[in-house]
N, C-alpha and C. Protein backbone atom coordinates (compact mmCIF):
# COMPACT_ATOMS: atom_id res chain seq x y z
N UNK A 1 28.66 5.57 -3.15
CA UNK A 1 27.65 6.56 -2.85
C UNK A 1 26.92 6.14 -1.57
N UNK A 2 26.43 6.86 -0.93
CA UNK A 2 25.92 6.72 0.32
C UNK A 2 24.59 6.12 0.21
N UNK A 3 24.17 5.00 1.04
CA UNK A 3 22.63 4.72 0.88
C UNK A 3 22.39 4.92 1.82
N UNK A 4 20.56 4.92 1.55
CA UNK A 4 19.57 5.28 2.58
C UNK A 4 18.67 4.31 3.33
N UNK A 5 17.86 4.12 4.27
CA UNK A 5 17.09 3.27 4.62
C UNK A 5 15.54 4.34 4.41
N UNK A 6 14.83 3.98 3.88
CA UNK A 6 13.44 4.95 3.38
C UNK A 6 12.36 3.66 4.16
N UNK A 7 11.73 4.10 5.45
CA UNK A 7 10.66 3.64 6.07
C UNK A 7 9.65 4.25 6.21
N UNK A 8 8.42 3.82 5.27
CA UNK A 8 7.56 3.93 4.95
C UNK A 8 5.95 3.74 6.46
N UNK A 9 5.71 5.24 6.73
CA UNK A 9 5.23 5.17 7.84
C UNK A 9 3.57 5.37 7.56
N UNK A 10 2.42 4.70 8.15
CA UNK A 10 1.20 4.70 8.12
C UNK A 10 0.92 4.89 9.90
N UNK A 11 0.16 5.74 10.39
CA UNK A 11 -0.78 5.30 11.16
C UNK A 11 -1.95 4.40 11.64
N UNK A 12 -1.54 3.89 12.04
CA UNK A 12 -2.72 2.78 12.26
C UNK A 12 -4.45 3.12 12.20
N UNK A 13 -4.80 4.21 12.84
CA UNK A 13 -6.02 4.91 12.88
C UNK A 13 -6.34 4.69 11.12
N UNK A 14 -5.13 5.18 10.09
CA UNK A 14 -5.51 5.85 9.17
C UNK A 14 -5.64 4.44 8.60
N UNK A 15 -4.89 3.49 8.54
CA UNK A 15 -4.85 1.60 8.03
C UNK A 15 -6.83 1.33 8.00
N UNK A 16 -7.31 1.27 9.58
CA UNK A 16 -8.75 1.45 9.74
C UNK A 16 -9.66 2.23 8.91
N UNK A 17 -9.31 3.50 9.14
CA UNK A 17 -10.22 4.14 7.72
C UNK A 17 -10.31 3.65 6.41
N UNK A 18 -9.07 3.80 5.82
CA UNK A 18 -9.11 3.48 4.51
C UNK A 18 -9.85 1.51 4.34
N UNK A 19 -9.68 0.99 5.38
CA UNK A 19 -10.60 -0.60 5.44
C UNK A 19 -11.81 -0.62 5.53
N UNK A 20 -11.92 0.42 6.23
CA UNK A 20 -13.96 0.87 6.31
C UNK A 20 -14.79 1.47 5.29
N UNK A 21 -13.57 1.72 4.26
CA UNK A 21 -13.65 2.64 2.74
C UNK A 21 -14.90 1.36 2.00
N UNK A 22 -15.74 2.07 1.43
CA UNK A 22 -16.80 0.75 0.60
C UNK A 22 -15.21 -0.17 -0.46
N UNK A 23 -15.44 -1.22 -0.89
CA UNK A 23 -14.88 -2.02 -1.37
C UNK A 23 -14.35 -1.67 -2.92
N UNK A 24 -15.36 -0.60 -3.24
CA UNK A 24 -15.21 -0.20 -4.91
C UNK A 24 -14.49 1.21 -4.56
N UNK A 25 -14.48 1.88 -3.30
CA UNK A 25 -13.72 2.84 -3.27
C UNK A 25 -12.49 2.45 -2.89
N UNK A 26 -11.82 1.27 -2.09
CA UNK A 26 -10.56 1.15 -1.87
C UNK A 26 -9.45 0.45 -3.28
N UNK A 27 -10.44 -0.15 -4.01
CA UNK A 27 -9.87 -0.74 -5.30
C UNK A 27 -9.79 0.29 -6.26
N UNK A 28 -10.46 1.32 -6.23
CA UNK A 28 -9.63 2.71 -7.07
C UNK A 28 -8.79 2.89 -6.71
N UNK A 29 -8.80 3.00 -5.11
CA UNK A 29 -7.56 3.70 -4.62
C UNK A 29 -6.18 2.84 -4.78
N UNK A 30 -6.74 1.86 -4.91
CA UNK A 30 -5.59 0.74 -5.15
C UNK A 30 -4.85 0.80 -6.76
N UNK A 31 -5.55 0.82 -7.05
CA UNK A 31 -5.44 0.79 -8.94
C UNK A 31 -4.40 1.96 -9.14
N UNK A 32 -5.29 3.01 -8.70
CA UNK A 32 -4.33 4.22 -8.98
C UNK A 32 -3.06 4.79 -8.33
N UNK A 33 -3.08 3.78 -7.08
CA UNK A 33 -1.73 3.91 -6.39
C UNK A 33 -0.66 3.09 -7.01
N UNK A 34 -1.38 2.28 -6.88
CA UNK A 34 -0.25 1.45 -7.63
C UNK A 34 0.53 1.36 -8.68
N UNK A 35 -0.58 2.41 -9.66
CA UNK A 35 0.29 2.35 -11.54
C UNK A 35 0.94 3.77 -10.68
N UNK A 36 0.63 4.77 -10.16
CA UNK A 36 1.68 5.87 -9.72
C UNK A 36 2.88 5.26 -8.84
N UNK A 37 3.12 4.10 -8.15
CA UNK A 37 4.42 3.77 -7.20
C UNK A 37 4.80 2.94 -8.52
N UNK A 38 4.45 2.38 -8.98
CA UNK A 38 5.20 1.70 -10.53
C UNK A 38 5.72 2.85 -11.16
N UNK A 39 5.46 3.80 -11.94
CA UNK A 39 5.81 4.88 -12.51
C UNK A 39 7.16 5.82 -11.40
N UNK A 40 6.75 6.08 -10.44
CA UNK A 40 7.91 6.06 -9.07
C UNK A 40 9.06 5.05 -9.03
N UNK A 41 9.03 3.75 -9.32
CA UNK A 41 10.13 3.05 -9.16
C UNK A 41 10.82 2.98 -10.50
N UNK A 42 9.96 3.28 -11.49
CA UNK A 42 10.76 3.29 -12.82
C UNK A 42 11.40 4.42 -12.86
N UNK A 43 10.89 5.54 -12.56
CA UNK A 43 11.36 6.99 -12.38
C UNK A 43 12.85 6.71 -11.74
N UNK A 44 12.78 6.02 -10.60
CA UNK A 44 14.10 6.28 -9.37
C UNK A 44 15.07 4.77 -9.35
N UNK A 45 14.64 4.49 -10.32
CA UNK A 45 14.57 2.80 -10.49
C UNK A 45 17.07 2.66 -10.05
N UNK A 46 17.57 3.85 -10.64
CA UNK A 46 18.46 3.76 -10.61
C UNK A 46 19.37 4.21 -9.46
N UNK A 47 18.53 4.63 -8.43
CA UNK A 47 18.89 5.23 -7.54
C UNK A 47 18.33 3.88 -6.02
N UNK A 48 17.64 2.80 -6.16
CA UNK A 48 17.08 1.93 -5.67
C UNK A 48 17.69 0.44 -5.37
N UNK A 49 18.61 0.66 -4.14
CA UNK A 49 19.36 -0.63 -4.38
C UNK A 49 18.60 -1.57 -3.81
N UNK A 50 17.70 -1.63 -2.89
CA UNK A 50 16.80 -2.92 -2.68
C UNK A 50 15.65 -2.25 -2.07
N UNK A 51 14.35 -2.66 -2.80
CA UNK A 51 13.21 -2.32 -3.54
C UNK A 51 12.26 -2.66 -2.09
N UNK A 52 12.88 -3.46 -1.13
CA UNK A 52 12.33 -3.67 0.11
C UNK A 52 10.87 -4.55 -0.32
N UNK A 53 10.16 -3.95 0.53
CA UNK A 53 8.71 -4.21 0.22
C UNK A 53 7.95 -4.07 1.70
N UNK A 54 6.65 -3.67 1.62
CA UNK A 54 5.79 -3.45 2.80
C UNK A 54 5.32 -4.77 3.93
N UNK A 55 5.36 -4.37 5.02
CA UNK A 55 5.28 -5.22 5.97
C UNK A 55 3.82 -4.92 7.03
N UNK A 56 3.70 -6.45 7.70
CA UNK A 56 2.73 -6.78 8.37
C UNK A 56 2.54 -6.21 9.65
N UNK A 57 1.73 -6.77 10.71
CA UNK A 57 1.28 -6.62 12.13
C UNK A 57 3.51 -6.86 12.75
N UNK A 58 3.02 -6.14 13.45
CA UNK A 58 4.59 -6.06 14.37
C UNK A 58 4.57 -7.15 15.77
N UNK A 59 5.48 -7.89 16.02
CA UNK A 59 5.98 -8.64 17.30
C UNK A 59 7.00 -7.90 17.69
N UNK A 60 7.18 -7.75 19.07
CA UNK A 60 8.37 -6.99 19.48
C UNK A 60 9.04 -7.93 20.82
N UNK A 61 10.30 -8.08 20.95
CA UNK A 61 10.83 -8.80 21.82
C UNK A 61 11.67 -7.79 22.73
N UNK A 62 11.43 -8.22 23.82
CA UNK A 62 12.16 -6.98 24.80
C UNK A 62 12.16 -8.16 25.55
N UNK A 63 13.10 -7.54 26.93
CA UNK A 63 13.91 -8.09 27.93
C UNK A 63 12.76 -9.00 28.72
N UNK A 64 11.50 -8.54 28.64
CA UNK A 64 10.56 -9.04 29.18
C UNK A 64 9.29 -10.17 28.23
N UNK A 65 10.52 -9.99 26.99
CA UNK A 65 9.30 -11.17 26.29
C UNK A 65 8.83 -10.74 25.07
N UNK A 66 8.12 -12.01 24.49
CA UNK A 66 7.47 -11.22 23.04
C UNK A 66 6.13 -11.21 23.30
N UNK A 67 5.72 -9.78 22.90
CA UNK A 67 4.38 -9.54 22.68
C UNK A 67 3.88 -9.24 21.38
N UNK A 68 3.13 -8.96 20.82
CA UNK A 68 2.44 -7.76 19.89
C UNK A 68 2.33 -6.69 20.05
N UNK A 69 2.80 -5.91 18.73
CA UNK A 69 2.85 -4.16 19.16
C UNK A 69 2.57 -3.48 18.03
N UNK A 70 2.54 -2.41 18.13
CA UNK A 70 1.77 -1.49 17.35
C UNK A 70 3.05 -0.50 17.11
N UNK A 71 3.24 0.14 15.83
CA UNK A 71 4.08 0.99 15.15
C UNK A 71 3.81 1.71 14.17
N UNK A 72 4.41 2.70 13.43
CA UNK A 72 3.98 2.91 12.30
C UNK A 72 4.44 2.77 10.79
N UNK A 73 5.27 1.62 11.46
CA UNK A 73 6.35 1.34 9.62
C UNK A 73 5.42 0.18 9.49
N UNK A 74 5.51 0.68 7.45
CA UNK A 74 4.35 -0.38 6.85
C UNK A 74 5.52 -1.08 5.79
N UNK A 75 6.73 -0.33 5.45
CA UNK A 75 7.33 -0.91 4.58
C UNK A 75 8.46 -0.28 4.57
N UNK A 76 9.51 -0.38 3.28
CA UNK A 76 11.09 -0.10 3.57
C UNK A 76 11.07 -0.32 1.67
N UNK A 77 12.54 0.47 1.75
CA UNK A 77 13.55 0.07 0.64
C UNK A 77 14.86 1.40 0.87
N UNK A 78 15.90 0.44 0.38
CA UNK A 78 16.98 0.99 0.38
C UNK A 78 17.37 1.90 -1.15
N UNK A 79 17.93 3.27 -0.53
CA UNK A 79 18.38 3.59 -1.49
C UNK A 79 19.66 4.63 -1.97
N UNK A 80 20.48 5.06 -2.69
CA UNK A 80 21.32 6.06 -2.91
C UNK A 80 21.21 6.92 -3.41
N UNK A 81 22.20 7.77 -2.65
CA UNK A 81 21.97 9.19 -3.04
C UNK A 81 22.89 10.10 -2.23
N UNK A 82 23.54 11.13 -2.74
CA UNK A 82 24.49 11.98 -2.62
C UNK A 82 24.22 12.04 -1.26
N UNK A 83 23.43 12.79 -0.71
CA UNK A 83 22.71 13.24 0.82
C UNK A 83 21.56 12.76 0.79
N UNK A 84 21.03 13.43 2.65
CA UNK A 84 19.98 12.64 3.18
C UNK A 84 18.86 13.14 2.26
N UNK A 85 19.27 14.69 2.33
CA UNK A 85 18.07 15.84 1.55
C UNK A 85 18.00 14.93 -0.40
N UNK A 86 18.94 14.77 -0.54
CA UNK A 86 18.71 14.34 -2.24
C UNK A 86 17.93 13.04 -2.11
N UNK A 87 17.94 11.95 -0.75
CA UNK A 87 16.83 11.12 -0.64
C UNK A 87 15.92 11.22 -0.42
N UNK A 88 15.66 12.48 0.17
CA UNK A 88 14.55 12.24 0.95
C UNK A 88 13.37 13.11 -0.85
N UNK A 89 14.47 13.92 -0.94
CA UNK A 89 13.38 14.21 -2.72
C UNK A 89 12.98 13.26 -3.63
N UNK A 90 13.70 12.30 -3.39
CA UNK A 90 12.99 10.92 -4.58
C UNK A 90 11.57 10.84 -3.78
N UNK A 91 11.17 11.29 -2.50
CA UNK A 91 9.54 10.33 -2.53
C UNK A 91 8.66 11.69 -1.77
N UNK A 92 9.43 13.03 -2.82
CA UNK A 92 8.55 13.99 -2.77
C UNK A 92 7.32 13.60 -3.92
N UNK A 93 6.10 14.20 -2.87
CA UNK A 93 4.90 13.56 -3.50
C UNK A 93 4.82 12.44 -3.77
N UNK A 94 5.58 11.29 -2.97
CA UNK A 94 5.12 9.93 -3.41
C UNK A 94 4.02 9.08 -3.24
N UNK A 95 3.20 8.35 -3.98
CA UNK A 95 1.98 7.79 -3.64
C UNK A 95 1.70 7.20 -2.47
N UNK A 96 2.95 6.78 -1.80
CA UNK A 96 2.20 6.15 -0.21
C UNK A 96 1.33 7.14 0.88
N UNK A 97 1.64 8.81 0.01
CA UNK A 97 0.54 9.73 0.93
C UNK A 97 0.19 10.64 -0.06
N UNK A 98 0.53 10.21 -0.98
CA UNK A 98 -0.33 11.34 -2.06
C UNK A 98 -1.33 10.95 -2.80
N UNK A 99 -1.67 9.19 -2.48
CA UNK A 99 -2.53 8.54 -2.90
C UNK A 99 -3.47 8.05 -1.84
N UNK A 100 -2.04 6.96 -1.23
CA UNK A 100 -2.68 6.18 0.29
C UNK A 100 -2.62 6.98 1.34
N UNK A 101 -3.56 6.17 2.11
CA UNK A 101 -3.05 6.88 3.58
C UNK A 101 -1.60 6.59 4.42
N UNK A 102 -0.91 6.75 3.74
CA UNK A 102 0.70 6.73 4.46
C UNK A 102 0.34 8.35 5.15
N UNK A 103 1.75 8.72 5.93
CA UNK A 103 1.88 9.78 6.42
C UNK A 103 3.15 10.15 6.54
N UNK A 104 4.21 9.25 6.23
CA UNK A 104 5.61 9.84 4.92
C UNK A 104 6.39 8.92 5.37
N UNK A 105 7.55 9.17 4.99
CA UNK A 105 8.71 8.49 4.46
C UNK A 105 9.85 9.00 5.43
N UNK A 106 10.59 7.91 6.12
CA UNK A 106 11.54 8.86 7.18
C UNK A 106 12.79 7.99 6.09
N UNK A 107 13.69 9.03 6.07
CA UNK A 107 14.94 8.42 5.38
C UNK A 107 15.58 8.89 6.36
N UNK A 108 16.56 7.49 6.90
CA UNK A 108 17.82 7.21 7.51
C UNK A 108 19.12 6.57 6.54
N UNK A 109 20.58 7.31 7.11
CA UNK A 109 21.14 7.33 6.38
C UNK A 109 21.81 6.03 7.57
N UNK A 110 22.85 4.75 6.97
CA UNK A 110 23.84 3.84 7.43
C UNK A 110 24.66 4.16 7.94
N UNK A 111 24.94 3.91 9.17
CA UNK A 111 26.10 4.33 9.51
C UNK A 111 27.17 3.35 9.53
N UNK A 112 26.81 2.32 9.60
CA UNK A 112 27.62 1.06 9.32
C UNK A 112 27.42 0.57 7.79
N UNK A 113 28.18 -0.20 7.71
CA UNK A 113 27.86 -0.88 6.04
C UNK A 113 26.72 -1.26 5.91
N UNK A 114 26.22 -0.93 4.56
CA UNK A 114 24.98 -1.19 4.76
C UNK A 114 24.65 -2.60 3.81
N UNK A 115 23.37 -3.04 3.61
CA UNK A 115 23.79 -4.32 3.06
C UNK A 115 24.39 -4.37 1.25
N UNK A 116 25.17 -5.30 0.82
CA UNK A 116 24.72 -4.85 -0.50
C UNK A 116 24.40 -5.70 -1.91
């Protein structure tokens, strides 16, 4: 079956807001995101070949060197599924923007082997 690469995109602006959130408002938001992306991975749990996990501040190396850079992928996981469209429905309404401030989910499909 074909897998997907699902990169999990935040704006940075929006990272800031939700940090400036009082401390008792971001730990709701936390609480309740979190038992909903648990309930999400149990849901799709079979369709999820590696569960990835969310990532930090970005370094980028180009021809001219490594700097620090700014992007908007916060995290990843791989997954399968018939087509791009049948992936990209596992993270309709998913909590990284129906809870958090994510701003969605780009699913790319492998064109080479992907890992496994």
């Amino acid at each position: 079956m074909p897998r997907f690469l699902a990169v999990y995109t935040m704006q940075p602006d929006a990272v800031a807001r939700f940090r400036r959130l009082p401390k008792a408002e971001q730990d709701a938001i936390d609480a309740r995101g979190l038992q909903q992306w648990t309930e999400w991975q149990n849901r799709n749990a079979a369709a999820i070949v590696d569960a990835g996990g969310m990532v930090g501040r970005t370094t980028r190396v180009t021809k001219d060197g490594i700097a620090p850079a700014t992007n908007q992928f916060c995290g990843y996981l791989i997954v399968e599924a018939e087509s791009a469209e049948a992936a990209a429905r596992l993270f309709a309404n998913h909590p990284h923007f129906s809870v958090f401030p994510g701003d969605g989910v780009d699913i790319m499909p492998f064109v080479t082997e992907p890992p496994k």
